[in-house]
C-alpha atoms as a PDB file:
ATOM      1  CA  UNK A   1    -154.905 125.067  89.293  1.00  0.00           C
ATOM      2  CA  UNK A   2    -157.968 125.810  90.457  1.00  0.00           C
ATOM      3  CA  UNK A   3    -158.085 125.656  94.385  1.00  0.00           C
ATOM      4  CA  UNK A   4    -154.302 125.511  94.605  1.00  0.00           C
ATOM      5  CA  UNK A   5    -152.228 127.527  97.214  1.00  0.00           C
ATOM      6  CA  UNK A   6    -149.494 127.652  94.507  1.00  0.00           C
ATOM      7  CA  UNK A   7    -149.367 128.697  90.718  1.00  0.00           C
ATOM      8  CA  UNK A   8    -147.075 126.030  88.992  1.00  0.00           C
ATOM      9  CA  UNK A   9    -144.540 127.955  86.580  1.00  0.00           C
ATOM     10  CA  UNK A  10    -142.948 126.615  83.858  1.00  0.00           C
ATOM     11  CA  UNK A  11    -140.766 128.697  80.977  1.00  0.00           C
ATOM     12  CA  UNK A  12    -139.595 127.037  77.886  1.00  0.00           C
ATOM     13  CA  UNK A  13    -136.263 128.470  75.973  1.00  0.00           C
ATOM     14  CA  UNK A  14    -135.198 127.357  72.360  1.00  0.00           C
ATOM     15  CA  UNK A  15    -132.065 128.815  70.743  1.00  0.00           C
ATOM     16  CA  UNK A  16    -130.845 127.650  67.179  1.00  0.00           C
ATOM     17  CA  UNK A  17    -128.371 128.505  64.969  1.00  0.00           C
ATOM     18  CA  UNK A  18    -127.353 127.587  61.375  1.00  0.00           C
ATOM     19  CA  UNK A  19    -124.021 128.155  59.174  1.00  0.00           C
ATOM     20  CA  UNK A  20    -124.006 126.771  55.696  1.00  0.00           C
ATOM     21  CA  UNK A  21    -120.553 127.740  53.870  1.00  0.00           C
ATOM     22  CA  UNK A  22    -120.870 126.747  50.144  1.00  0.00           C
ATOM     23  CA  UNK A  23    -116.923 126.236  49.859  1.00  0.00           C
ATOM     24  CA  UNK A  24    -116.879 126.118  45.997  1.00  0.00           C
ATOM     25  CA  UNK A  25    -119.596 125.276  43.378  1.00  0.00           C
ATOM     26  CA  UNK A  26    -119.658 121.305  44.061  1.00  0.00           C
ATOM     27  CA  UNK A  27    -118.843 121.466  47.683  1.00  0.00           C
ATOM     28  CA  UNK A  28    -121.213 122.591  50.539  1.00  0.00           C
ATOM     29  CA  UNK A  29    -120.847 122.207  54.501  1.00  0.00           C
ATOM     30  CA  UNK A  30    -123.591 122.995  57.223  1.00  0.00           C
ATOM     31  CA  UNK A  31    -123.258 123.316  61.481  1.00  0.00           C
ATOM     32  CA  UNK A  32    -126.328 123.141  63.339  1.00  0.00           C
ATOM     33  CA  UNK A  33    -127.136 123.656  66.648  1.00  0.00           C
ATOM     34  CA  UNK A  34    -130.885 123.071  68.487  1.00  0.00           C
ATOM     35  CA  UNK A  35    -131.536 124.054  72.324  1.00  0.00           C
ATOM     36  CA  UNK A  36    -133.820 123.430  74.507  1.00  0.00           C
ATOM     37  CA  UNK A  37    -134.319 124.222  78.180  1.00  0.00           C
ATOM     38  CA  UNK A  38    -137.994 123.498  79.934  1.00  0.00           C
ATOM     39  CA  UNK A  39    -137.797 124.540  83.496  1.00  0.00           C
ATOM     40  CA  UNK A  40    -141.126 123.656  85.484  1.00  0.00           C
ATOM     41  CA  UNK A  41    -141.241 124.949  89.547  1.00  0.00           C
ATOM     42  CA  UNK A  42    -144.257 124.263  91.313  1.00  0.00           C
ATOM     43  CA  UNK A  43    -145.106 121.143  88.958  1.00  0.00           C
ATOM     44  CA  UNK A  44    -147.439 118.820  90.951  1.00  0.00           C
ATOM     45  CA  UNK A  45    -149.427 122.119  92.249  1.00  0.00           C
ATOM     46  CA  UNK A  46    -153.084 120.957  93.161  1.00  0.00           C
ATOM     47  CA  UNK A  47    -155.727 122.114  95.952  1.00  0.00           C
ATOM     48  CA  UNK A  48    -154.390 118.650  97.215  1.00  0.00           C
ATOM     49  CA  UNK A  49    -150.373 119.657  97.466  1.00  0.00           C
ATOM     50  CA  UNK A  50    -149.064 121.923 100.058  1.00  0.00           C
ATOM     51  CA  UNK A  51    -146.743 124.215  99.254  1.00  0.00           C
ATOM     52  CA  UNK A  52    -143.318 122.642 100.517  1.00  0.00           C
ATOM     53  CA  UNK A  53    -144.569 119.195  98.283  1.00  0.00           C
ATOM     54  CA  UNK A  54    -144.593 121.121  95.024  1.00  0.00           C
ATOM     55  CA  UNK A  55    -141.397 120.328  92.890  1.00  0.00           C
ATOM     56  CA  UNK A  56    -139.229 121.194  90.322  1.00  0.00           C
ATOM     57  CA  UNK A  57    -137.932 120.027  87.232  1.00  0.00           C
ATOM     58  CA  UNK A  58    -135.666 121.058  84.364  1.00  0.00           C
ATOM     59  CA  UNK A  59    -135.462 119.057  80.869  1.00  0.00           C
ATOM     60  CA  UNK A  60    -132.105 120.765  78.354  1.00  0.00           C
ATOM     61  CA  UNK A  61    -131.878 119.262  75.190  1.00  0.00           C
ATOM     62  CA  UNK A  62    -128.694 120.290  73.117  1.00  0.00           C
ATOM     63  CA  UNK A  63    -127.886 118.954  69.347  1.00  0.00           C
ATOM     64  CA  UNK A  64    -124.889 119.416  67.396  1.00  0.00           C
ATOM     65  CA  UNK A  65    -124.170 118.407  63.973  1.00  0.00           C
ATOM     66  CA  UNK A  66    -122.206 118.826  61.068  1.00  0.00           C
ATOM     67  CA  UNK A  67    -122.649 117.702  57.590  1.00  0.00           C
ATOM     68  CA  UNK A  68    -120.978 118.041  54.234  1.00  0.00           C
ATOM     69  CA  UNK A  69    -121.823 117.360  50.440  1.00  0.00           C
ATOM     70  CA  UNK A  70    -120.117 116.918  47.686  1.00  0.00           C
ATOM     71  CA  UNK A  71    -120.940 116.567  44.119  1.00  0.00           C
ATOM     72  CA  UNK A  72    -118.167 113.947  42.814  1.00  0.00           C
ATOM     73  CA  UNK A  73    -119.051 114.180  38.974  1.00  0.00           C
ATOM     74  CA  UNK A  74    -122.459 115.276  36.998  1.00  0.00           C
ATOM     75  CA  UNK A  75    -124.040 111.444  38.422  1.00  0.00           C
ATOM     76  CA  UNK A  76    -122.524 111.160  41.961  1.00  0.00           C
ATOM     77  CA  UNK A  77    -123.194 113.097  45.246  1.00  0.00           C
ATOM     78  CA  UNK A  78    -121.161 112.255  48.444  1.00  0.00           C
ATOM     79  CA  UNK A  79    -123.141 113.607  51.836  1.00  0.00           C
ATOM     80  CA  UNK A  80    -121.587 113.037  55.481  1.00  0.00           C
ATOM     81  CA  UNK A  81    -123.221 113.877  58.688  1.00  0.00           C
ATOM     82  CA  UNK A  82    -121.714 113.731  62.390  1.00  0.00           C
ATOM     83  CA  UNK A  83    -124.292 114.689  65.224  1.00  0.00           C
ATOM     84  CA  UNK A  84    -124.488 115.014  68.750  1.00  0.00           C
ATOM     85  CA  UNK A  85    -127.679 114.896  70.738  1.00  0.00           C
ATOM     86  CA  UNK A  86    -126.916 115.603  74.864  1.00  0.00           C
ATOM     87  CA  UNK A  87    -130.474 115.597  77.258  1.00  0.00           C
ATOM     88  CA  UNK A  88    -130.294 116.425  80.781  1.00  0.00           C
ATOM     89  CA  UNK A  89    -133.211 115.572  83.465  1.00  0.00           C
ATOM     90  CA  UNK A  90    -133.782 116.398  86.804  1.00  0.00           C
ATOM     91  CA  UNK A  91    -136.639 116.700  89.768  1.00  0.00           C
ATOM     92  CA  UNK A  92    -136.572 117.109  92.813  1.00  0.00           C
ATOM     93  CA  UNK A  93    -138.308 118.858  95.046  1.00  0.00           C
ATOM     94  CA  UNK A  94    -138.428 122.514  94.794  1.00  0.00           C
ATOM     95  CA  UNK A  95    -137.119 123.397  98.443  1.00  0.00           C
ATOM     96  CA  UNK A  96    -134.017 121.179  97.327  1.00  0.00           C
ATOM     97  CA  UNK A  97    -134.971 119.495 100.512  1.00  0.00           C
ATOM     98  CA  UNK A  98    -134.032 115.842  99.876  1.00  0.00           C
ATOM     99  CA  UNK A  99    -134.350 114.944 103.667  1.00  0.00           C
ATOM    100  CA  UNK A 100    -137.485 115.328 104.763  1.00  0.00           C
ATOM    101  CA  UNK A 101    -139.919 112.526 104.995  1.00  0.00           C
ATOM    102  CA  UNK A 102    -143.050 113.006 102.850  1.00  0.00           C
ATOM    103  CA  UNK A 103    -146.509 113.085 104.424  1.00  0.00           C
ATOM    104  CA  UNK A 104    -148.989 111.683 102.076  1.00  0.00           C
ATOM    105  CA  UNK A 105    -152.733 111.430 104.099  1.00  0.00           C
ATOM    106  CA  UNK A 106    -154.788 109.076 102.143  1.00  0.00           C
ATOM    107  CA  UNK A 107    -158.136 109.780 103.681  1.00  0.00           C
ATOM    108  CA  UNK A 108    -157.982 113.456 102.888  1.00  0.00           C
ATOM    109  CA  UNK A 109    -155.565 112.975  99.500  1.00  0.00           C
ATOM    110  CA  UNK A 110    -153.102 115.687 100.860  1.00  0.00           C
ATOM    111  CA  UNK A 111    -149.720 115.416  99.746  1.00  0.00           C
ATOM    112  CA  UNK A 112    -147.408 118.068 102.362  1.00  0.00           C
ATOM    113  CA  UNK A 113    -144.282 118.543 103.957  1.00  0.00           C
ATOM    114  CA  UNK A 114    -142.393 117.447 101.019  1.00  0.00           C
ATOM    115  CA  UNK A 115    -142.050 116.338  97.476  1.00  0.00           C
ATOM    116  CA  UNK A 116    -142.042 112.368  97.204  1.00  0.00           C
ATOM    117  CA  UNK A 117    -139.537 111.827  94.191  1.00  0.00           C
ATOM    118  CA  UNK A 118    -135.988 112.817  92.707  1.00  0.00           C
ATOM    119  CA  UNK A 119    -134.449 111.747  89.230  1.00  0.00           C
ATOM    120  CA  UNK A 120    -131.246 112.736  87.381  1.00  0.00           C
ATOM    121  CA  UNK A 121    -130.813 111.769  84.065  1.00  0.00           C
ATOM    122  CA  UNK A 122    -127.933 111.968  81.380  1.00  0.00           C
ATOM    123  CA  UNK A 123    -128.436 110.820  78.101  1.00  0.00           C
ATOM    124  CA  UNK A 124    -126.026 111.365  75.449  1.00  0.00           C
ATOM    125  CA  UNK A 125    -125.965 109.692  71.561  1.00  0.00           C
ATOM    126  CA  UNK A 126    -123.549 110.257  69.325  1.00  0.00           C
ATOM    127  CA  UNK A 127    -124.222 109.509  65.676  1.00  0.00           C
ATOM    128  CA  UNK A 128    -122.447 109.274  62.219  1.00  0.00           C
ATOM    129  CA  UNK A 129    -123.395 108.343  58.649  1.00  0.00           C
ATOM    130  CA  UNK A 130    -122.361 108.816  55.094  1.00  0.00           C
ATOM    131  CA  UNK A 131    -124.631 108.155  51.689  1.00  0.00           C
ATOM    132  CA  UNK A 132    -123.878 108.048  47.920  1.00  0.00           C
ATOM    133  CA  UNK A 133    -126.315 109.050  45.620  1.00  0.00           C
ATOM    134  CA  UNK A 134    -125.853 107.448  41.753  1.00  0.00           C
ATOM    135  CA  UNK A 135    -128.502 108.978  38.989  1.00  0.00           C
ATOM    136  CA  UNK A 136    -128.301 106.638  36.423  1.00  0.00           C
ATOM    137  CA  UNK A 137    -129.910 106.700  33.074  1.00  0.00           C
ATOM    138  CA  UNK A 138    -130.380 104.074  29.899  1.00  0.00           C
ATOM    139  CA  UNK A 139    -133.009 102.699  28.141  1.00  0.00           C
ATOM    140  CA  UNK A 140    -135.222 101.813  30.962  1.00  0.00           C
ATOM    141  CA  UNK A 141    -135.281 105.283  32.027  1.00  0.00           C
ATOM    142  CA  UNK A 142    -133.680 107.561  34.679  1.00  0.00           C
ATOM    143  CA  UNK A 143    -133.191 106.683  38.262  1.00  0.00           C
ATOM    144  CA  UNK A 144    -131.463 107.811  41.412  1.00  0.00           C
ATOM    145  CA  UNK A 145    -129.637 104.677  43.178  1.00  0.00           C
ATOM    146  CA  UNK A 146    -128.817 106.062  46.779  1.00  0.00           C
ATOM    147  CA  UNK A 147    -126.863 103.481  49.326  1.00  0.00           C
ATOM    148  CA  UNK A 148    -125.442 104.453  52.864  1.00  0.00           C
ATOM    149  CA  UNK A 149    -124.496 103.835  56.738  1.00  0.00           C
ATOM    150  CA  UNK A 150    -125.470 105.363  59.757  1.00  0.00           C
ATOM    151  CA  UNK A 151    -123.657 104.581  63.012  1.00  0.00           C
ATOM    152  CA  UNK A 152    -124.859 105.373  66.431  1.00  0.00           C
ATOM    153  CA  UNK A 153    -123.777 105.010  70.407  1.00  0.00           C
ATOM    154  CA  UNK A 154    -126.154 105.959  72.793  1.00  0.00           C
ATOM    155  CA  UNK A 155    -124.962 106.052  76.683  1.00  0.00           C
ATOM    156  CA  UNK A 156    -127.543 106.893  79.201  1.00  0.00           C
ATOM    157  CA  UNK A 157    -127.421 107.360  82.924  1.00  0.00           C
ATOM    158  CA  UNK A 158    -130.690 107.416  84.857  1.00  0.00           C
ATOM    159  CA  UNK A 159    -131.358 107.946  88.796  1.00  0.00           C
ATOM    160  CA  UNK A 160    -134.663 107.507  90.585  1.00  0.00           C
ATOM    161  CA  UNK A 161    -135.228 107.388  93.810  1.00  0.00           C
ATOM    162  CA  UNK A 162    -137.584 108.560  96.676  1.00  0.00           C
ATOM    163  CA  UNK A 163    -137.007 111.503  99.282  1.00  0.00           C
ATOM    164  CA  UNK A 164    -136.616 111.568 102.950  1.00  0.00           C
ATOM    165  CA  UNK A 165    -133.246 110.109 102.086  1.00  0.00           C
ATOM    166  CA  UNK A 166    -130.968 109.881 105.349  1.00  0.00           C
ATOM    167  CA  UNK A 167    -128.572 112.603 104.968  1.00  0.00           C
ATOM    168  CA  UNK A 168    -130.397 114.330 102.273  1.00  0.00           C
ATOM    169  CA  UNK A 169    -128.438 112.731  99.646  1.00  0.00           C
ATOM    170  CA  UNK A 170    -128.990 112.401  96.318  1.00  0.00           C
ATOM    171  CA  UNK A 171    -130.028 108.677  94.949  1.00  0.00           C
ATOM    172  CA  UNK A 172    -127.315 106.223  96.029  1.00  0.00           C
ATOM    173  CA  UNK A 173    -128.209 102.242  95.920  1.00  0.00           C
ATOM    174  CA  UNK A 174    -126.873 102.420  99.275  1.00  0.00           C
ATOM    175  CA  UNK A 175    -129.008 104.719 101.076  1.00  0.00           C
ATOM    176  CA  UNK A 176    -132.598 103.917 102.468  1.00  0.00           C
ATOM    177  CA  UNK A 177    -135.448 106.837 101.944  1.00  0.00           C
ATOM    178  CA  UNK A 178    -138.868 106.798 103.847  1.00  0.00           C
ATOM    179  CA  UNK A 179    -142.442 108.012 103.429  1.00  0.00           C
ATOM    180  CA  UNK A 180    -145.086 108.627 105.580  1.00  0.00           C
ATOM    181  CA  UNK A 181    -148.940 107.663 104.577  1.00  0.00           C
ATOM    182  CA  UNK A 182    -152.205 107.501 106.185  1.00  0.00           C
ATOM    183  CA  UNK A 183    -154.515 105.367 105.224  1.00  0.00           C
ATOM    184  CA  UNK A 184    -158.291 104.568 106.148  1.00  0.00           C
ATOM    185  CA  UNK A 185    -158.886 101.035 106.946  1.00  0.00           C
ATOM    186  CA  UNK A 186    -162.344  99.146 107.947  1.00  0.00           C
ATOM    187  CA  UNK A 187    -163.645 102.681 109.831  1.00  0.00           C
ATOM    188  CA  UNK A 188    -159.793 103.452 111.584  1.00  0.00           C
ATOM    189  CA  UNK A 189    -157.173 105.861 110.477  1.00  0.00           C
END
């Protein structure tokens, strides 16, 4: 940014990958797999952030699944999927410095001496599901009849706190974190 004393610098990284394995005529199975990894330092970089209150963050995204179809006779398909979706979170800032009390000056709207914020995340679903497909045909004409269930359990684990933790530790209910702000008020600092 414009101004700034640092350049923020984020990189993005997508693999994929795809195996289909057509196991006879009627019967076809697929694995899947989707990354993704977004890596940010320097985030919150402004002509109003200092250097050591830049942060950084890192977002990684992984999918797995696995599916199979059948075709059962010349009017019914059988399809199963099984998937796995794992997302990661975390940002801190990018010293690692969890101790140190922020200094945010509200007359001036510098942010220094450190980031203000850490978060962890882990979120994980884990998700099923299975369809028929019936192609029917008679006098009122042909149709495809299609009926299924899906199944999902989604667990998620999320941590937010502020820095200047005592100790330095990571967020813990337990532990008390502090900021310092100044602030104009009726002509004083």
């Amino acid at each position: 940014p414009e101004g700034a004393p640092t350049s923020w610098k984020p990189t993005t990284t997508g693999p994929k990958a795809k195996l289909t394995w057509q196991a006879s005529e009627a019967w076809r199975a697929t694995a899947s797999y989707f990354g993704s990894t977004w890596t940010s330092e320097a985030g919150n970089s402004s002509r109003w952030t200092m250097p050591e209150a830049t942060n950084f963050s890192e977002s990684v995204d992984n999918t797995f699944s696995i599916g199979v179809d059948g075709v059962l006779s010349p009017s019914l398909l059988w399809g199963l999927r099984v998937g796995s979706d794992q997302k990661t979170f975390e940002l801190r800032p990018l010293s690692g410095d969890l101790e140190t009390i922020i200094h945010y000056n509200a007359v001036t709207n510098i942010l220094s001496a450190n980031f203000y914020q850490q978060e962890y995340d882990d979120v994980e679903r884990l998700q099923a599901a299975t369809d028929r497909t019936w192609f029917v045909s008679g006098p009122a004409g042909s149709h495809e009849v299609k009926g299924g269930v899906e199944v999902s359990e989604i667990d998620a684990k999320v941590a937010l706190c502020s820095t200047g933790t005592t100790g330095g530790v990571r967020c813990d209910p337990d532990v008390s974190a502090f900021q310092f702000e100044d602030y104009h008020l009726g002509g004083q600092d």
